[in-house]
Protein backbone atom coordinates (compact mmCIF):
# COMPACT_ATOMS: atom_id res chain seq x y z
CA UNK A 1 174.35 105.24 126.85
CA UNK A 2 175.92 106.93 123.27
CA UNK A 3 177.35 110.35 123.97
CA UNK A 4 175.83 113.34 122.15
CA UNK A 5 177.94 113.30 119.22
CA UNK A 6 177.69 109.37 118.66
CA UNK A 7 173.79 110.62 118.76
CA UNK A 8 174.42 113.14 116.12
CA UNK A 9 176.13 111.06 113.84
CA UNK A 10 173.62 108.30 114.15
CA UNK A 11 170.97 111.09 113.17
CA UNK A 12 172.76 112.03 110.48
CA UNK A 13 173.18 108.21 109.07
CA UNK A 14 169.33 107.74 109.40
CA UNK A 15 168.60 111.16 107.30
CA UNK A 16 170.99 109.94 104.49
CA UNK A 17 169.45 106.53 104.62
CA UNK A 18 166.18 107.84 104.43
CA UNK A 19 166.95 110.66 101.60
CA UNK A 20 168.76 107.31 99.88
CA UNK A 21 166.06 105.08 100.32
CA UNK A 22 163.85 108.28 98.53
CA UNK A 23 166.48 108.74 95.68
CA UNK A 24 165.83 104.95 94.81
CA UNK A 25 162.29 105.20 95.34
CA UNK A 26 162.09 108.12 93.00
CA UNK A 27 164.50 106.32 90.50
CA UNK A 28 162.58 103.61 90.51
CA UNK A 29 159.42 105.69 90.00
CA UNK A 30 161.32 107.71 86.56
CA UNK A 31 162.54 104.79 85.55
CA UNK A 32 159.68 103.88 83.43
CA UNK A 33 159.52 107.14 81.80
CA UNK A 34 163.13 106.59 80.01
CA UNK A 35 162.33 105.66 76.69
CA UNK A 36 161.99 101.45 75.79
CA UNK A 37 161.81 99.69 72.73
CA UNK A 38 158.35 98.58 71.61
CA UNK A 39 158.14 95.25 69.49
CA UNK A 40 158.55 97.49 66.43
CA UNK A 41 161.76 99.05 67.88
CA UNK A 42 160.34 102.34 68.05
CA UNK A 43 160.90 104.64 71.38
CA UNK A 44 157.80 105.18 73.08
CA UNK A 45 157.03 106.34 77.49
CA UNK A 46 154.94 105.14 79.82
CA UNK A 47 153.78 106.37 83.22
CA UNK A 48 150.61 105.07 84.96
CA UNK A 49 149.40 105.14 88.84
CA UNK A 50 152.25 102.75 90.11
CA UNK A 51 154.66 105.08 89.18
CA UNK A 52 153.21 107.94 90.38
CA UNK A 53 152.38 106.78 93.55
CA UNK A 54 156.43 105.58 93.66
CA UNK A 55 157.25 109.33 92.95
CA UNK A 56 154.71 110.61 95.61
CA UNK A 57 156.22 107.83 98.51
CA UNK A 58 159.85 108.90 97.44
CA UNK A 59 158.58 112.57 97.78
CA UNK A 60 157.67 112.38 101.43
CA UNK A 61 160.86 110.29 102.68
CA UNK A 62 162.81 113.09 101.48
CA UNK A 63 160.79 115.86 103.06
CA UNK A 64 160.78 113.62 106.30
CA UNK A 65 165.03 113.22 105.93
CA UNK A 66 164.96 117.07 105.59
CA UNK A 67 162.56 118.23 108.28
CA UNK A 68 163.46 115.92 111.07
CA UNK A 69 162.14 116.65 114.01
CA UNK A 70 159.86 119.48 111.94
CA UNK A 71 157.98 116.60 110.51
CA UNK A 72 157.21 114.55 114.50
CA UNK A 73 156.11 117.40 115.93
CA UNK A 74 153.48 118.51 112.86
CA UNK A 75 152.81 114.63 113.42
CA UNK A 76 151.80 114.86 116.97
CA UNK A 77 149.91 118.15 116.20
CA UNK A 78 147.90 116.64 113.34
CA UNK A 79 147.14 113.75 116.16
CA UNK A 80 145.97 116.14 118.76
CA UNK A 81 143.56 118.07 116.39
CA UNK A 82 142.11 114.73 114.66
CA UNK A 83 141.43 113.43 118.27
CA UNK A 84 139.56 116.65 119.08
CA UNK A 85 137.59 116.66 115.85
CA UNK A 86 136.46 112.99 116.78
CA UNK A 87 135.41 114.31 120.11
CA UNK A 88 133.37 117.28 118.96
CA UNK A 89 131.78 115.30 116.34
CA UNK A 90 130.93 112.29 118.62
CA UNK A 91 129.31 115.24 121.50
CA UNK A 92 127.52 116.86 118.67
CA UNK A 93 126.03 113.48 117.31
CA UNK A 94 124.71 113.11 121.40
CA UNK A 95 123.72 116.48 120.95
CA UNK A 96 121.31 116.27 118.05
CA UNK A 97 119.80 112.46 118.73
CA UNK A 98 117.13 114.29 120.27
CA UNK A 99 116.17 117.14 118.33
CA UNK A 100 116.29 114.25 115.53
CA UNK A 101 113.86 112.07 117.11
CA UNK A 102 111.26 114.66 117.63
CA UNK A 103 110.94 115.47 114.40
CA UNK A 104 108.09 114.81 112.31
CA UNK A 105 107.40 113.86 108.62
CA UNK A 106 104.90 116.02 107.03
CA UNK A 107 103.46 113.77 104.62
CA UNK A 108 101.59 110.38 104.25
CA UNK A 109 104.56 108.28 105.40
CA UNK A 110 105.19 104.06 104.07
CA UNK A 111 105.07 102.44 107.25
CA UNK A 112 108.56 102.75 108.99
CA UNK A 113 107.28 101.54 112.26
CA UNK A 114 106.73 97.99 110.00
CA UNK A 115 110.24 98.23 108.68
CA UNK A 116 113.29 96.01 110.15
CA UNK A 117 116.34 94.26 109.07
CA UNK A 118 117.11 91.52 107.52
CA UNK A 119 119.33 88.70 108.74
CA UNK A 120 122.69 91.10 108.45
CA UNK A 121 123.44 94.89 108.32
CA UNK A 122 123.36 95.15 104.90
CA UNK A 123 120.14 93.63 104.01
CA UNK A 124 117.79 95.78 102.60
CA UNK A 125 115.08 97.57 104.29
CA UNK A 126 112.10 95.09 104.79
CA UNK A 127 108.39 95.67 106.25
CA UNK A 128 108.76 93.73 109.84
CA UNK A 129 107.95 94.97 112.81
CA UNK A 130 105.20 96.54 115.03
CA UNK A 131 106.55 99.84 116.96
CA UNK A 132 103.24 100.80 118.05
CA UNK A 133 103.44 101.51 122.11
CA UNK A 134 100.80 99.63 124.05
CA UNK A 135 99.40 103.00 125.14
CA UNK A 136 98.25 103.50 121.26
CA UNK A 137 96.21 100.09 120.98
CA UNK A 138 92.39 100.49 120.98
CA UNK A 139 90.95 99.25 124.86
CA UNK A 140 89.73 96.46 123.36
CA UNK A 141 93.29 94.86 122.86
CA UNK A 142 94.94 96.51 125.98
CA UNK A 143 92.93 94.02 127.81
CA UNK A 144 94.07 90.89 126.00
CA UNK A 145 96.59 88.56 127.01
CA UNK A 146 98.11 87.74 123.98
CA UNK A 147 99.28 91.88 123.16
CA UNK A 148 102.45 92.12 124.66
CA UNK A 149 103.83 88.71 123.41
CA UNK A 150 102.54 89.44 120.19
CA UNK A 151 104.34 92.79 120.05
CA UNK A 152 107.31 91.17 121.60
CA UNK A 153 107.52 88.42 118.15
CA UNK A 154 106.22 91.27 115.49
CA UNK A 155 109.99 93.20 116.18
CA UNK A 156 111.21 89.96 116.10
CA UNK A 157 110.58 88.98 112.94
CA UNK A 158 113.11 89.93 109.91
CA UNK A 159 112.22 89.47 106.13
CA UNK A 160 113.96 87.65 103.32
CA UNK A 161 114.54 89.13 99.54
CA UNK A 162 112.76 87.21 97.38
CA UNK A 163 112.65 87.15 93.54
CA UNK A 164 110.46 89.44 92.38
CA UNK A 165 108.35 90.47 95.17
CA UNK A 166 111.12 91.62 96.95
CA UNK A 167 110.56 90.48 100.45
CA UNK A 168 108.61 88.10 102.54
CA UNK A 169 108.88 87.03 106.36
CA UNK A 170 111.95 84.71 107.41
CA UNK A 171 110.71 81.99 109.11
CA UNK A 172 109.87 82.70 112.63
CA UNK A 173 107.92 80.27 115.63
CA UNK A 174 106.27 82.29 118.29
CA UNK A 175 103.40 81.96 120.50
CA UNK A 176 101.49 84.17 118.39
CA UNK A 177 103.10 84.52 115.29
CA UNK A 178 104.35 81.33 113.23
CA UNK A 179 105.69 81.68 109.65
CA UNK A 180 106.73 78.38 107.63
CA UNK A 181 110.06 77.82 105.57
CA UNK A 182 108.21 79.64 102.51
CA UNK A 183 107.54 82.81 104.19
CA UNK A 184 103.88 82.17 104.57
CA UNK A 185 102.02 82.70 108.19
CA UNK A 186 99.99 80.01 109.83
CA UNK A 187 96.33 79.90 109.13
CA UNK A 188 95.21 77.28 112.43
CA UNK A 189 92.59 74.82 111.59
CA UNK A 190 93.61 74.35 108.39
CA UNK A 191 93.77 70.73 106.09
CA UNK A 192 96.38 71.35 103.41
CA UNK A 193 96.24 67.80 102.46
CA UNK A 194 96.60 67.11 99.02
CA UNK A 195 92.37 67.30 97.44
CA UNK A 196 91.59 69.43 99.68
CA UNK A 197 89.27 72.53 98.67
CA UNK A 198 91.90 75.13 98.57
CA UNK A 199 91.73 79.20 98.93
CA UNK A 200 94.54 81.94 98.35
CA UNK A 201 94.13 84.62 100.26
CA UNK A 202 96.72 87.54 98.98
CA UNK A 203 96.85 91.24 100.10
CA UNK A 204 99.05 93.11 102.38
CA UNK A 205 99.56 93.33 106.22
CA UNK A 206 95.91 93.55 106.81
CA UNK A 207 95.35 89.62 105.08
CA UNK A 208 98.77 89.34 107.29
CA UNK A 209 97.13 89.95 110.59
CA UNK A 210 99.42 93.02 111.89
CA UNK A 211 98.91 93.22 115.51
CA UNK A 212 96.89 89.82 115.44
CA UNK A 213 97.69 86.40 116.53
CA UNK A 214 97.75 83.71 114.72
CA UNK A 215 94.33 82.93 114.96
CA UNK A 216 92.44 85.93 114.51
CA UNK A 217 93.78 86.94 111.14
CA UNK A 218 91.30 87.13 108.13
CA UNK A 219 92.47 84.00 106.32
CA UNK A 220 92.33 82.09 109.67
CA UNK A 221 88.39 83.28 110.11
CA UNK A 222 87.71 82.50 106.85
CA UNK A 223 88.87 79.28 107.51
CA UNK A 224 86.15 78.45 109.91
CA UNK A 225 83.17 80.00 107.64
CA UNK A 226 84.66 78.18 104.84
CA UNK A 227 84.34 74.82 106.45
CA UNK A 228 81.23 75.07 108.04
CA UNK A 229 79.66 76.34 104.99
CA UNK A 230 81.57 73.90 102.93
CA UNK A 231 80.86 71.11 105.96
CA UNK A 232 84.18 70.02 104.84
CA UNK A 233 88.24 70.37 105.17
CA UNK A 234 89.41 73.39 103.78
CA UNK A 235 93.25 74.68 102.88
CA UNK A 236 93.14 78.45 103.44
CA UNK A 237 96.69 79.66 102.56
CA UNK A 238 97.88 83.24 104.37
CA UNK A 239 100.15 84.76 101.17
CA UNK A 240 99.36 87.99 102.67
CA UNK A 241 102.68 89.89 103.17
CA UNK A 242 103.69 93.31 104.93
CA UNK A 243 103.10 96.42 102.73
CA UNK A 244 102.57 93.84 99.53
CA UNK A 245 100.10 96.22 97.12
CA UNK A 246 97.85 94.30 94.04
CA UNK A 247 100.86 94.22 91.80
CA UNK A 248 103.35 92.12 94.14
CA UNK A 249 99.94 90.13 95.52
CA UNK A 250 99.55 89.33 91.22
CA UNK A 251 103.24 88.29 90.65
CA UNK A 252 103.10 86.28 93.84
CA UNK A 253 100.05 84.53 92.64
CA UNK A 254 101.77 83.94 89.47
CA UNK A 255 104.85 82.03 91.03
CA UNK A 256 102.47 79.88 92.72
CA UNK A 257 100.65 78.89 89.35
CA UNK A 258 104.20 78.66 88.23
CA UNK A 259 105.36 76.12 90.82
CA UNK A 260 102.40 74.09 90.06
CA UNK A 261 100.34 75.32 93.52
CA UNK A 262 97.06 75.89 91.93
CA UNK A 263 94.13 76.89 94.30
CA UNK A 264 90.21 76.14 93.92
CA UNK A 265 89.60 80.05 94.70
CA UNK A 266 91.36 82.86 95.17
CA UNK A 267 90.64 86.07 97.64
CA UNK A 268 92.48 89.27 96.64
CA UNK A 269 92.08 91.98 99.85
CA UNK A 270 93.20 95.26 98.44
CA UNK A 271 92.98 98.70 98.08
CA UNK A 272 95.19 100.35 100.94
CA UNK A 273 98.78 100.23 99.86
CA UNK A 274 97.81 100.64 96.44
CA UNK A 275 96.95 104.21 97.48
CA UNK A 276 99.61 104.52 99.79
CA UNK A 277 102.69 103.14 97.66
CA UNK A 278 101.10 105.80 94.72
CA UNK A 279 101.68 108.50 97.49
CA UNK A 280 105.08 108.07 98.55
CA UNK A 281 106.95 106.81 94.72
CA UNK A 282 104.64 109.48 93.06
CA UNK A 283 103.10 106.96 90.87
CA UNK A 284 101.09 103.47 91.61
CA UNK A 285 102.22 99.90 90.78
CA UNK A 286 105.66 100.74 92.52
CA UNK A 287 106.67 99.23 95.72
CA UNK A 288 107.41 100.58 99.07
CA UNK A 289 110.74 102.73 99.73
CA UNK A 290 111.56 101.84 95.69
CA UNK A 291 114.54 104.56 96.10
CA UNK A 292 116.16 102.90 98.65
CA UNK A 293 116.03 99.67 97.36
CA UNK A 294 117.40 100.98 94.43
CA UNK A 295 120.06 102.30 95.46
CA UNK A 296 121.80 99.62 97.42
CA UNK A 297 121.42 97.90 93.72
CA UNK A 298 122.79 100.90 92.09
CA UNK A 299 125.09 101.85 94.41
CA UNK A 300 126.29 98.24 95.25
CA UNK A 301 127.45 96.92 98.95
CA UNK A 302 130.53 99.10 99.06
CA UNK A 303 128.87 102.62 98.48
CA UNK A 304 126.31 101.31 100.40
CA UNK A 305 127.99 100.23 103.52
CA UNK A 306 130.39 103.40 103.01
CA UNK A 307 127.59 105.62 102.99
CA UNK A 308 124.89 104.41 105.50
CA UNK A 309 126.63 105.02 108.15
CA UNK A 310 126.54 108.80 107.48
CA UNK A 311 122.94 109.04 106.32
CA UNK A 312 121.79 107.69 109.70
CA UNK A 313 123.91 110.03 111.57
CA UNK A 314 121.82 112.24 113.84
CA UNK A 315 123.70 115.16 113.25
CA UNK A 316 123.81 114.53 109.36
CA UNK A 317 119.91 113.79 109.19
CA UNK A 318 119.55 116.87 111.79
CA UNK A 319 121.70 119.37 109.32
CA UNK A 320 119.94 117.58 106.42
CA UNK A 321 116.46 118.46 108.08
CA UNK A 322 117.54 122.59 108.99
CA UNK A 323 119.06 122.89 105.36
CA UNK A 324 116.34 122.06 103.56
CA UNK A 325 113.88 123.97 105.53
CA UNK A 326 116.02 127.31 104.96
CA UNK A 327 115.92 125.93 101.04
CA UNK A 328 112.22 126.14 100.71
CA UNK A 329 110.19 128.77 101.89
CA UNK A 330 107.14 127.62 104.08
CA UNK A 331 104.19 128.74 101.72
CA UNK A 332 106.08 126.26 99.12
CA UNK A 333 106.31 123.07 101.39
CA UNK A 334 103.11 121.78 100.59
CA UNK A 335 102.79 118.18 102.61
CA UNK A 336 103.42 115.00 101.62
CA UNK A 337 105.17 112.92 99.06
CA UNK A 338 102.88 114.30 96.67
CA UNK A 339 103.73 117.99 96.69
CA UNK A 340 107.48 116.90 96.77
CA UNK A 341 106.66 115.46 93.33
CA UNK A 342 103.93 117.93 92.55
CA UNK A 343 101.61 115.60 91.61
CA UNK A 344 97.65 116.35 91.75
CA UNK A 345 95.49 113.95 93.87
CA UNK A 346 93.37 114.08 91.01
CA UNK A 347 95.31 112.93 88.91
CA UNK A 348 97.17 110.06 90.82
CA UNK A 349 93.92 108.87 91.78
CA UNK A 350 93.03 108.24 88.32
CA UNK A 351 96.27 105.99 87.71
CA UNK A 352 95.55 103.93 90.84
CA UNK A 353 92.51 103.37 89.53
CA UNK A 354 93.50 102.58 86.16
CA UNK A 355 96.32 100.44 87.29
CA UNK A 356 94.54 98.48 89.19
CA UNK A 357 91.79 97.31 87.36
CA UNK A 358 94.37 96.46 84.76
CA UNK A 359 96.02 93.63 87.75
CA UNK A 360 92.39 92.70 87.52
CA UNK A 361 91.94 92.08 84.13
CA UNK A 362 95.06 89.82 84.27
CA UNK A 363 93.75 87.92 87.43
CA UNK A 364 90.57 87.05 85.45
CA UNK A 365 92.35 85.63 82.20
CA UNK A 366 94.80 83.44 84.73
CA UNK A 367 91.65 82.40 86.20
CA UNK A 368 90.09 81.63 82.78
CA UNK A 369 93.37 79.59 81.63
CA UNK A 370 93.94 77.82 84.89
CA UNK A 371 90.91 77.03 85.72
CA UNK A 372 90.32 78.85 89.77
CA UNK A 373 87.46 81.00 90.84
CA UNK A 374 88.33 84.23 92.35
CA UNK A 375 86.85 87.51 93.97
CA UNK A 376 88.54 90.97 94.78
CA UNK A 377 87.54 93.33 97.34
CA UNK A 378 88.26 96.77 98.07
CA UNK A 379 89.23 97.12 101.84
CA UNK A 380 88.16 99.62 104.23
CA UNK A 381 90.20 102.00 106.47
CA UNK A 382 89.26 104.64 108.75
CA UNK A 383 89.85 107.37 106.56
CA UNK A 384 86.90 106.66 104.29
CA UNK A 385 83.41 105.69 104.52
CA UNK A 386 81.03 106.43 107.62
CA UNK A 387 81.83 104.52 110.56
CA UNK A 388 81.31 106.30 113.55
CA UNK A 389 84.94 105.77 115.22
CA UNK A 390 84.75 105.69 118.81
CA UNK A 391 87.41 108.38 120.97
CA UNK A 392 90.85 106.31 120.15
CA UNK A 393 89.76 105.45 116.41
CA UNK A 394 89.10 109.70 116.29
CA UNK A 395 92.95 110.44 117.28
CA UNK A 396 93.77 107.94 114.20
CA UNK A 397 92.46 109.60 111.76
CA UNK A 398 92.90 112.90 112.77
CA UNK A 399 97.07 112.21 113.13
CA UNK A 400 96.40 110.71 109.46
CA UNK A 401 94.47 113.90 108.51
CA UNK A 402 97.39 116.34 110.17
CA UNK A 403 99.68 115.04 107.62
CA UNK A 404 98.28 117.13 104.97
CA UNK A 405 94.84 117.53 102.90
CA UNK A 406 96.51 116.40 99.69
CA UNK A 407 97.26 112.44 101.09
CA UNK A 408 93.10 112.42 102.48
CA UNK A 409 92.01 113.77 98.86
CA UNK A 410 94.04 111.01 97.32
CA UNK A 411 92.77 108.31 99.49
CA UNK A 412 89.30 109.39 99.26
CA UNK A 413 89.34 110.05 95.34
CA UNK A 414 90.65 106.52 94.67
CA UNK A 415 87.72 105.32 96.66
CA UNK A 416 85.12 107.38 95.31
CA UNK A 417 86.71 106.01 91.80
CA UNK A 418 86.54 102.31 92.96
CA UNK A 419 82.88 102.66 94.20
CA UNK A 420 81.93 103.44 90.87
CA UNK A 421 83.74 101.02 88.72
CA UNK A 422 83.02 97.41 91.41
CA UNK A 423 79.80 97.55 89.51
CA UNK A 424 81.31 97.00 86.37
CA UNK A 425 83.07 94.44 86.95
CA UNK A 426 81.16 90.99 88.65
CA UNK A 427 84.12 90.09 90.69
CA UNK A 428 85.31 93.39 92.29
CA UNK A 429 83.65 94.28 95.51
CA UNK A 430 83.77 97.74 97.69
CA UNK A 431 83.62 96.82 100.91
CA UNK A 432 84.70 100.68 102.37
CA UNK A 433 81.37 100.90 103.78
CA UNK A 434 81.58 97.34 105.68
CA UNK A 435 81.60 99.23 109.27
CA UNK A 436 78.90 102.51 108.18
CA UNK A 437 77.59 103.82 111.48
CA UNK A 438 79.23 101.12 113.63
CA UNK A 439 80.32 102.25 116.27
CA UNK A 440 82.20 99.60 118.03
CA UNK A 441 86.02 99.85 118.27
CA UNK A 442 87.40 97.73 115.63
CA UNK A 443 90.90 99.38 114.18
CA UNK A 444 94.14 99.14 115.80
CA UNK A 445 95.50 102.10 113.79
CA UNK A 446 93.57 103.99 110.77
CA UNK A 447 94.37 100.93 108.62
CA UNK A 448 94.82 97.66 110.56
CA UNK A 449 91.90 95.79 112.66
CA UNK A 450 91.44 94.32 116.00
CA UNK A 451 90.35 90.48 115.71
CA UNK A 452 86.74 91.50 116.00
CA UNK A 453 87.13 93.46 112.82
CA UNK A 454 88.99 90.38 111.43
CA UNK A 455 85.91 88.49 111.83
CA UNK A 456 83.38 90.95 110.81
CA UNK A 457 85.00 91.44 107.59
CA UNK A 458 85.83 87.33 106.75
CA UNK A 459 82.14 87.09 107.32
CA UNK A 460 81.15 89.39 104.73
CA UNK A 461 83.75 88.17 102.39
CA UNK A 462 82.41 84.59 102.93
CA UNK A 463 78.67 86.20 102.59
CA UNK A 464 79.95 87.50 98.58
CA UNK A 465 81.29 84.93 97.74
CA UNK A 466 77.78 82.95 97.43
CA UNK A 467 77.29 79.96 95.47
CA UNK A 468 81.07 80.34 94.52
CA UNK A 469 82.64 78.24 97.58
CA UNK A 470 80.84 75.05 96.43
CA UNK A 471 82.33 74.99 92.66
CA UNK A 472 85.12 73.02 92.31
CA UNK A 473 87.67 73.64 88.70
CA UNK A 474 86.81 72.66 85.90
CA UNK A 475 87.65 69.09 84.76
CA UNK A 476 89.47 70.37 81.53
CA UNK A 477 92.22 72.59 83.79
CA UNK A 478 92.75 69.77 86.47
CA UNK A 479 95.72 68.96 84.91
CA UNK A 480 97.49 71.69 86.20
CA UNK A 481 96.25 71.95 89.62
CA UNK A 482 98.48 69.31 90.78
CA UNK A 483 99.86 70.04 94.54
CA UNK A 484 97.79 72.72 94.71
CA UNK A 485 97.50 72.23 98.39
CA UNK A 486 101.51 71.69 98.50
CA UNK A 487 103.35 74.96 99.88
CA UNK A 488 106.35 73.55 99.92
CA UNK A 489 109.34 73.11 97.58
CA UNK A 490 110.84 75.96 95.52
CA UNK A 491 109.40 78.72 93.79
């Protein structure tokens, strides 16, 4: 063992070294402020961020040589109170997870319960999965078989960015839910052979089949009217997609013209998330949770992944939550996206409206140049129209309704607008009134429908579409069907 003084002296060595070791560092770091010679011979300085930081490291070596043991105990003490701060904050985040979770949004909300991630952590937000609890589901599908497993596959199916539309479903192969290598679900009892008649059938989850099987989605029942009316194969393609609203349903239609895929007709199921995307980005055309997407763009994968993490904090969405209702007084908080953007039902309602007719006018000229037949109808949803809703269908649209009078005017003043225009126009159809006085139980939530209500409303699309189902394209455009059947290959 070294006595106390060979102890000493060894302390003092180590505080020269260090203060020497800082005297270089520091010389090395001034250094390049001494004047050079430039290529004209002139004297000229420089000092940029290396240097500084070499002046800043030489700094602290010689405070550290001068405070010995000074500078290991304020070490141990800055440990002590770090480790306590990580505590506190990790038994305050416990804390507030609950008083997070039982708060509610205020206004008409895009449908979180659909969103889920993508294949990695940083993916963007995507419409995916059902969160619904069993106990919410009409009686009439509490008593199928097929519920749970379905629910089981809907969370665990992930979406895929794709060019333009943003998203569509990963491929996935359930029991109940089977999507192909182009994102598009199964439609059973199909014949996508090439020559066969073939239908498009675009719109959002409700041409999807959320919280349907396979088989009991509206493209797979129009698949059976089709052929029996038709006493013939069919090809019924399923581009339906999660939250998709008329604008993404048009530029998906265009890829597929694009790509060569060129149908006989085409079936455009609309109306919903055309309101509903106008409600939460404060204008229509715009797609769901447009902000967010946005900003992992703008913000790029570092501020994204250096961010997120504190956003989805409980206790920073729980102090988020308290400061902003101290910030606006309660008489000002009107609900909804809407009165965040102050933006008059009225109003909005009239650029839904306008917006969408305008996807329509472009549908009929590609259906003039290529040489399809197609119809658009106006869906239906529990918030409009007269169906007599049964007790379950009653607590759906009153939750809807307790989000705020402003998001039920909009929805009901872009209807009222649509009933008046469909008879304008030879292919639009309102079909809001499909289920007046019925009072069977036929929704799943105020927007989404049980396979009977599949059925019902394939059946009436089948019954407007008349005489069209037996004309083929005309000879001059054949040309440029070729593999219309074909969903493969890429887009």
């Amino acid at each position: 063992m070294p006595s106390e003084r060979e102890l000493a002296v060894l302390s003092v060595a180590a505080r020269l070294a260090a203060a020497a070791a800082g005297v270089e560092t520091v010389t090395r770091g001034v250094a390049p402020l001494l004047a050079r010679r430039d290529a004209a011979g002139v004297s000229a300085t420089e000092f940029g961020p290396p240097h500084l930081a070499l002046l800043v490291i030489g700094a602290l070596l010689l405070l550290a040589a001068a405070s010995g043991r000074r500078m290991a105990a304020a070490y141990r003490a800055t440990g002590v109170i770090a480790l306590n701060s990580i505590v506190l904050v990790a038994l305050l985040e416990v804390a507030t997870s609950r008083a997070v979770r039982v708060e509610k949004p205020e206004g008409p909300q895009a449908p979180r319960d659909l969103f889920g991630r993508g294949r990695d952590s940083s993916s963007l937000d995507s419409i995916a999965r059902d969160a619904l609890p069993v106990g919410t589901r009409v009686r009439y599908d509490r008593e199928q078989d097929w519920l749970e497993q379905n629910q089981r596959e809907m969370r665990a199916t992930k979406a895929d960015y794709q060019p333009y539309v943003v998203w569509r479903r990963a491929p996935f192969q359930g029991r109940t839910i089977t999507v192909d290598s182009n994102g598009v679900r199964s439609t059973p009892g199909t014949d996508c052979r090439p020559g066969t008649y073939t239908v498009f059938v675009l719109g959002g989850s409700t041409v999807w089949g959320y919280g349907v099987p396979d088989w009991a989605t509206i493209p797979a029942y129009l698949a059976q009217e089709l052929r029996a009316r038709r006493a013939e194969s069919v090809c019924v393609v399923n581009l339906g997609e999660l939250g998709f609203n008329s604008t993404q349903d048009l530029i998906e239609l265009m890829r597929q013209l694009q790509a060569g895929r060129v149908p006989d007709l085409v079936i455009l199921y609309q109306g919903i998330n055309d309101v509903w995307t106008a409600a939460q980005n404060g204008k229509p055309g715009l797609h769901f949770y447009l902000e967010e997407v946005a900003g992992r763009l703008e913000g790029g994968t570092r501020a994204a992944l250096g961010t997120s993490w504190l956003a989805k904090s409980n206790l920073f969405r729980f102090a988020a939550q308290h400061a902003l209702r101290r910030e606006a007084p309660t008489g000002a908080r009107l609900p909804g996206y809407m009165a965040k953007r102050w933006i008059a039902p009225d109003s909005l309602s009239a650029q839904v409206e306008r917006l969408y007719l305008q996807n329509y006018t472009i549908v009929d000229a590609l259906a003039r140049e290529y040489g399809f037949a197609y119809e658009m109808f106006w869906q239906p949803n529990l918030l409009v129209g007269g169906k007599h809703p049964n007790g379950e269908e009653s607590q759906f649209r009153q939750s809807e309704a307790d989000k705020g009078a402003d998001w039920i005017a909009l929805m009901n003043r872009s209807y009222a607008r649509m009933a008046r225009d469909t008879a304008q126009r030879p292919h639009l159809h309102f079909m809001a009134n499909v289920f007046d006085r019925d009072s069977m139980a036929l929704y799943i939530d105020w927007a989404h429908l049980n396979p009977q209500g599949n059925q019902r409303v394939a059946h009436r699309i089948v019954a407007a579409l008349g005489d069209t189902i037996n004309v083929r394209p005309l000879a001059v455009s054949r040309p440029k069907r070729a593999g219309a059947g074909q969903r493969g290959g890429d887009q």
